[in-house]
Protein backbone atom coordinates (compact mmCIF):
# COMPACT_ATOMS: atom_id res chain seq x y z
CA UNK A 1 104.05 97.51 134.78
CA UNK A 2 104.90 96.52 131.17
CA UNK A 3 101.15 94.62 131.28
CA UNK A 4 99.13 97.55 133.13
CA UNK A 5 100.25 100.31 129.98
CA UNK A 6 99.43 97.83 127.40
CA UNK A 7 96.05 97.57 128.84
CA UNK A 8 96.39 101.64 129.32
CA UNK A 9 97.07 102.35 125.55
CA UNK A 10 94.74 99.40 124.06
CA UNK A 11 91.02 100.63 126.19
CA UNK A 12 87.99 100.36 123.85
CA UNK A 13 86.82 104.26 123.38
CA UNK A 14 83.55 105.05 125.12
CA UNK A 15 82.39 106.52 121.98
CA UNK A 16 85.58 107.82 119.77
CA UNK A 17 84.53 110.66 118.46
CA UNK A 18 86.63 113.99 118.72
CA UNK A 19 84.96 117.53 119.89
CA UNK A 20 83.46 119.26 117.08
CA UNK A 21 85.08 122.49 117.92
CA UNK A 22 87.93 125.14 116.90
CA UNK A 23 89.98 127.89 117.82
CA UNK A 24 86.80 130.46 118.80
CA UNK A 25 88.83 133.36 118.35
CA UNK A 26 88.19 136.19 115.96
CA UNK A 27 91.37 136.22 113.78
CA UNK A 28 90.96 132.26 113.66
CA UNK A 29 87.57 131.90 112.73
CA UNK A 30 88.13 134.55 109.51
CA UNK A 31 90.30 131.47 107.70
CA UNK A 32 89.82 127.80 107.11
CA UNK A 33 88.99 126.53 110.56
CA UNK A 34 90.40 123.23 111.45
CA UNK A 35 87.93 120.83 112.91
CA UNK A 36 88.99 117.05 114.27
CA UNK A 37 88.07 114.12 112.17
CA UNK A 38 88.08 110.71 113.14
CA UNK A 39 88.35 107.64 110.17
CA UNK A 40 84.96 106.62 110.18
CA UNK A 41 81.90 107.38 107.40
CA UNK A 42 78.94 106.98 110.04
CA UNK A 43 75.99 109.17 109.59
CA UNK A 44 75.93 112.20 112.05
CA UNK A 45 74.56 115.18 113.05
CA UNK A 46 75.51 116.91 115.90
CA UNK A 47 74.93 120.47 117.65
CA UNK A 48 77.22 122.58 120.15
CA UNK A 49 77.20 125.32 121.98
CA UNK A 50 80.36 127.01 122.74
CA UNK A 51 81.20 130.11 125.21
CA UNK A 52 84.57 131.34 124.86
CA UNK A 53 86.17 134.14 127.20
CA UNK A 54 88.55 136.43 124.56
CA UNK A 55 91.10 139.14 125.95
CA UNK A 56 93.88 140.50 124.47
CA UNK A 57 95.14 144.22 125.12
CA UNK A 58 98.50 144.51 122.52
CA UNK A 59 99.73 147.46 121.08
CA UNK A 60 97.60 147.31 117.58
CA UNK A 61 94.49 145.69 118.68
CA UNK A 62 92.26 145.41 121.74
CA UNK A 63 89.97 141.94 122.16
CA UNK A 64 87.88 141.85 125.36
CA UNK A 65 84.59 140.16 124.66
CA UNK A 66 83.11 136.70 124.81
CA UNK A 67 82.06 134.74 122.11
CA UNK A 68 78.37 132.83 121.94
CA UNK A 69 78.68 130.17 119.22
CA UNK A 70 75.99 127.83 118.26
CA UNK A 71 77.81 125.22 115.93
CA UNK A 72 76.43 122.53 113.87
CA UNK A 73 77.69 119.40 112.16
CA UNK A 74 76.52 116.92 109.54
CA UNK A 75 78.35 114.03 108.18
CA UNK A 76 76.53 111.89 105.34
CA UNK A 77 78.17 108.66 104.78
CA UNK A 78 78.60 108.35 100.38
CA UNK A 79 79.70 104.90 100.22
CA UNK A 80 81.49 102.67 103.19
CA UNK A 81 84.86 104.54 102.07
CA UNK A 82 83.96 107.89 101.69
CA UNK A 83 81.80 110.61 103.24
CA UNK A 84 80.46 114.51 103.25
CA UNK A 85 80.50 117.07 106.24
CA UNK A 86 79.15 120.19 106.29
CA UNK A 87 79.99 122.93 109.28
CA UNK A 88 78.48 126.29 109.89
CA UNK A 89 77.02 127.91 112.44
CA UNK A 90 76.49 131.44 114.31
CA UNK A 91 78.49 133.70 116.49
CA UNK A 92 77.03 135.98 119.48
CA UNK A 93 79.59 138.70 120.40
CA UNK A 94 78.33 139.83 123.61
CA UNK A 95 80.03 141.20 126.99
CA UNK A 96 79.68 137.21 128.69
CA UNK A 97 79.60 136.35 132.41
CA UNK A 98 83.47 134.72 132.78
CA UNK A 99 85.03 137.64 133.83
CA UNK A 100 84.35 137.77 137.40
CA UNK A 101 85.69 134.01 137.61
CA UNK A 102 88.53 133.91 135.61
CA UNK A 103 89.97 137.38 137.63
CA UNK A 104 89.79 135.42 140.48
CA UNK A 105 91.26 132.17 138.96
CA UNK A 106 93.96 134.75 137.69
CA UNK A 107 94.80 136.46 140.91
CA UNK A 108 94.35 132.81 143.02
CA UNK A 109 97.45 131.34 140.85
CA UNK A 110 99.01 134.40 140.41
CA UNK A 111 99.35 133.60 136.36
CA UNK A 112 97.99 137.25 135.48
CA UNK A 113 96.47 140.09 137.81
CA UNK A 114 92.42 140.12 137.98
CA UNK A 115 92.59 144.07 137.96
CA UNK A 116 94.75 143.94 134.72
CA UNK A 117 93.20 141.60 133.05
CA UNK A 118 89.67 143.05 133.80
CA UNK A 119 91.22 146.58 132.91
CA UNK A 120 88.43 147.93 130.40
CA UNK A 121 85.77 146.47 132.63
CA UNK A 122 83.58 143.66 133.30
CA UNK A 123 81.73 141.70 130.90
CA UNK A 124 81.67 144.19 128.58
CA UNK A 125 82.52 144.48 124.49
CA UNK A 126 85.70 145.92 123.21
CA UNK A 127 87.06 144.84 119.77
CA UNK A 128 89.47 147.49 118.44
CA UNK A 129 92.16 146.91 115.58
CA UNK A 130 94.13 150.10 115.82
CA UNK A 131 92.01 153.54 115.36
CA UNK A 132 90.73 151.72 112.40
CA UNK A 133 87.98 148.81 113.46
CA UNK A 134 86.02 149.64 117.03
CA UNK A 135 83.03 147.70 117.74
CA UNK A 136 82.40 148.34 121.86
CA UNK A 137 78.38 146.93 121.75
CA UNK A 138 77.25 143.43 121.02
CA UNK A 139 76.44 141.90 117.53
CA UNK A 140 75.75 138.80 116.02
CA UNK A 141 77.55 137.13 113.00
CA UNK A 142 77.20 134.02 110.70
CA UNK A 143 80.41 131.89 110.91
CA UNK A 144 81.62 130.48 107.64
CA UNK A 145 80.29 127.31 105.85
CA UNK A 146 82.93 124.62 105.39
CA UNK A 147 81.93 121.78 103.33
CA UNK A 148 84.75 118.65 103.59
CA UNK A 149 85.06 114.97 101.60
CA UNK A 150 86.54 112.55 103.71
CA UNK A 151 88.06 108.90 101.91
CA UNK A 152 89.52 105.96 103.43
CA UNK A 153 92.96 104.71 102.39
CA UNK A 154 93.61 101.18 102.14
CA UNK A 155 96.94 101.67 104.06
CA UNK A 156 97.76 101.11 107.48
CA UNK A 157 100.87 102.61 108.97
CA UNK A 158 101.90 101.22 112.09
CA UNK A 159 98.45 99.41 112.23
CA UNK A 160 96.44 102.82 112.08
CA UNK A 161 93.32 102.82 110.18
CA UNK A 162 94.06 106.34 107.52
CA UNK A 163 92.25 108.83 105.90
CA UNK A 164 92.13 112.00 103.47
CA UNK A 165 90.25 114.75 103.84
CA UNK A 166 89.61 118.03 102.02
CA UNK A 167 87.39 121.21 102.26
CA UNK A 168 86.44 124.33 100.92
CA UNK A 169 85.18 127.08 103.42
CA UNK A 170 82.48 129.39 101.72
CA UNK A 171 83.03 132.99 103.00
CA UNK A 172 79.42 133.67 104.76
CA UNK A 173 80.67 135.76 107.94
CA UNK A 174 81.30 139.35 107.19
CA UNK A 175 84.20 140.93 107.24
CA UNK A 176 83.22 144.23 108.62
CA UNK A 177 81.89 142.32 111.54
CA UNK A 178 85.57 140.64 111.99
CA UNK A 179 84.67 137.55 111.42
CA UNK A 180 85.38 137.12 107.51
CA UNK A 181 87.80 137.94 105.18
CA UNK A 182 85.54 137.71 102.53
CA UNK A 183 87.33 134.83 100.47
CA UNK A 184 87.31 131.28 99.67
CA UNK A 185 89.96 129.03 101.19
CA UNK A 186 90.68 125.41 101.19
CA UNK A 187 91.97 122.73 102.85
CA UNK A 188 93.65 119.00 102.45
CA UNK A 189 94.49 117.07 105.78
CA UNK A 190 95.19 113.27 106.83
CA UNK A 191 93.64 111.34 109.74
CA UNK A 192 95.07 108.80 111.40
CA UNK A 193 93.59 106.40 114.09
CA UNK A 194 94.39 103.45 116.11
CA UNK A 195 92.72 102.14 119.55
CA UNK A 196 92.04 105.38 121.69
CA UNK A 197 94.53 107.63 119.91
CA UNK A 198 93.80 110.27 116.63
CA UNK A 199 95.85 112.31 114.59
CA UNK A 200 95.32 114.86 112.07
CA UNK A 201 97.27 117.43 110.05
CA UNK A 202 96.11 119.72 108.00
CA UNK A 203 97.53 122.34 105.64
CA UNK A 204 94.89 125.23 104.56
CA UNK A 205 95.40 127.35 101.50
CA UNK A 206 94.06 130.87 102.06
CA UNK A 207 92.94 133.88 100.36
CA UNK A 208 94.70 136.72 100.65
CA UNK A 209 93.20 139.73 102.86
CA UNK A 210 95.22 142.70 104.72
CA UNK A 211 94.56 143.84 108.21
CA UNK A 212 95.30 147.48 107.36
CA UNK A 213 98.47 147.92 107.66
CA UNK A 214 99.47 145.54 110.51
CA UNK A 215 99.57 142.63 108.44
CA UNK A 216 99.25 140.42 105.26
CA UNK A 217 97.66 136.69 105.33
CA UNK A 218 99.39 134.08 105.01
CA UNK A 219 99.50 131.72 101.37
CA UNK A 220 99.15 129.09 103.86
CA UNK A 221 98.07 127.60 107.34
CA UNK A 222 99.33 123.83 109.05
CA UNK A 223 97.21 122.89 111.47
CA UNK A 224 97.82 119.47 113.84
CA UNK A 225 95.55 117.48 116.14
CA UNK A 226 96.09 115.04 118.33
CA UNK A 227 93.76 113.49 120.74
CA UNK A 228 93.78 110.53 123.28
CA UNK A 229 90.46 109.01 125.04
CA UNK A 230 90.30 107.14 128.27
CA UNK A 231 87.24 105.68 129.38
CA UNK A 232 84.48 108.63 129.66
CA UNK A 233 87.42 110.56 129.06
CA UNK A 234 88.56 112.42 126.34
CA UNK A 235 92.25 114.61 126.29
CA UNK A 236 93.33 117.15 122.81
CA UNK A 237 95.90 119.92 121.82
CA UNK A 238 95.95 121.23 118.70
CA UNK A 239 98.77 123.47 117.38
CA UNK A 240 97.83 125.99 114.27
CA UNK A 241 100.25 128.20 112.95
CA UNK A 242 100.21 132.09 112.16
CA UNK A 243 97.71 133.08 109.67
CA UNK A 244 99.73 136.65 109.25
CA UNK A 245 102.36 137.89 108.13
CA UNK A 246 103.38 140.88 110.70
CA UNK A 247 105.88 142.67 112.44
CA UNK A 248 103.94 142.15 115.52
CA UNK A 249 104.54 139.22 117.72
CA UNK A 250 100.92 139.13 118.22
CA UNK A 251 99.83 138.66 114.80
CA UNK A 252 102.26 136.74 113.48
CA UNK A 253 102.69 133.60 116.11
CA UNK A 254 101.79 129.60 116.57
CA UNK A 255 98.90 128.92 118.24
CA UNK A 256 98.26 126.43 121.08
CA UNK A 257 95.10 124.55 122.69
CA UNK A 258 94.75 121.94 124.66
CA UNK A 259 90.59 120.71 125.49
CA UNK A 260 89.61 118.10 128.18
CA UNK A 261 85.69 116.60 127.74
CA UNK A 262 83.70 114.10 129.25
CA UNK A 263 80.69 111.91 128.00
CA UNK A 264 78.19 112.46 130.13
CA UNK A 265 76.49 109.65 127.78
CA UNK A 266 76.62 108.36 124.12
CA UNK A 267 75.07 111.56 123.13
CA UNK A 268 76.09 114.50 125.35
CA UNK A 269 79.70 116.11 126.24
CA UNK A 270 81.09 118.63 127.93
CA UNK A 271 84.29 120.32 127.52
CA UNK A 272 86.74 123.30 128.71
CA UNK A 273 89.46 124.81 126.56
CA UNK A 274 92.55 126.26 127.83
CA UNK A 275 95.26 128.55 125.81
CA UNK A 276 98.94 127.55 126.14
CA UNK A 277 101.91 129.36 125.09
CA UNK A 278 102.47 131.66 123.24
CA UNK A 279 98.93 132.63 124.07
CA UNK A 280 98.01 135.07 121.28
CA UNK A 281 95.88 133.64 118.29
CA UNK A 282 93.36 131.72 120.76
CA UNK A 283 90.38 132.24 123.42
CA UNK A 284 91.93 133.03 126.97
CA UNK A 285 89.32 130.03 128.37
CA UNK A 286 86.30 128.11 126.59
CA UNK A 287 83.52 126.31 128.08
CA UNK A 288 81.16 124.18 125.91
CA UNK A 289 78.78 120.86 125.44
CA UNK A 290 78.13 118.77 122.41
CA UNK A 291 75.18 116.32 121.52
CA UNK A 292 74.65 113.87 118.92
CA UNK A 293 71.39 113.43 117.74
């Protein structure tokens, strides 16, 4: 037994690389979005595309959409230590085609009632924040640019190759789409990697915005990552905490993911995204595939 989990924890990744995807989930994406970074300073460029089922009826705001993103990522190796990635991409608000299957999934485990959770109709927009933000037709919006420096450390705790990281996220989405919050925030994190296992924390300073009068933003966001690969395999949570401060539960609250992807081959993956408690802050369900040019 002792032999068969060494052999478990010590596999040789398939292609170590973590999902280049966040939280796709309007009050997320308006801050610093965290992104997984591995150790390494390879050149890079991939491109993802992202479909992420959003509902939340709570007493100030109404989120019933799905969200269409088209992400890309470029990482430009400086020296053998150090390297530059840059992040943006483009959201597609639109009414989606999840509904149908997740009210069945829904009524089939008995976790929430198809009817309820379909309640303001099928694949169809609503994105309300109290009387004072309605958008009920689809849009499109830019997402925010995030450029990051990455730098090797010449440490090695517990035999983990280590890493710093920091980034500044340009404010290109709008804010009157509800995307934005129209200011610059930044970010420092550390990565930490040995055999098939990565780490990451991340603390993200923000600029300050208020959601009328529901809630204030946060000075500052922790974010933390970790994520375990098994042959073709590939197994993450991240955690992020609340980006408000609010009197409502659903504003101001941790949220949880947890994302399962395979590699179809060195190049391609595909993913899902499931929510986990407390279940506000984050997409109810996200499907998605990655490839690396």
């Amino acid at each position: 037994m002792k032999k068969f989990l060494v052999f478990l924890f010590t596999l040789p990744l398939f292609a170590f690389e973590p999902l280049f995807t966040t939280i796709e989930h309007p009050l997320r994406l308006a801050f610093y979005a965290p992104f997984a970074t591995d150790t390494s300073h390879t050149k890079m460029v991939t491109l993802g595309w992202y479909e992420a089922n959003n509902y939340e009826s709570e007493d100030i705001y109404l989120l019933d959409f799905e969200i269409a993103t088209l992400q890309g990522v470029v990482r430009v190796p400086l020296s053998n230590n150090s390297s530059l990635r840059i992040i943006g991409g483009i959201h597609r608000v639109y009414g989606g085609f999840m509904d149908g299957a997740l009210d069945w999934f829904h009524d089939a485990t008995g976790l929430l009632n198809g009817a309820v959770h379909n309640l303001y109709g099928e694949n169809e927009v609503h994105y309300h924040i109290g009387s004072q933000f309605r958008k009920d037709n689809s849009f499109t919006s830019l997402s925010n640019l995030q450029i990051e420096y990455k730098h090797s450390l010449a440490f090695h705790p517990f035999g983990a190759k280590s890493a710093i990281f920091g980034g500044w996220k340009i404010p290109l989405a709008k804010k009157k789409d509800g995307f934005g919050s129209a200011k610059a925030d930044y970010m420092v994190g550390l990565a930490l990697q040995k055999n098939n296992w990565l780490w990451n924390i991340s603390c993200m300073r923000l600029g300050k915005i208020h959601l009328f009068e529901y809630g204030t933003s946060r000075k500052w966001l922790v974010s933390g990552y970790v994520g375990y690969a098994y042959k073709n395999w590939l197994f993450e949570w991240r955690t992020i905490s609340s980006a408000f401060k609010s009197r409502h539960i659903s504003l101001d609250s941790w949220s949880n993911v947890v994302n399962v992807a395979y590699s179809l081959n060195k190049h391609t993956k595909i993913f899902f995204t499931e929510n986990l408690a407390p279940f506000y802050g984050s997409a109810d369900f996200t499907i998605g595939a990655t490839y690396r040019f």
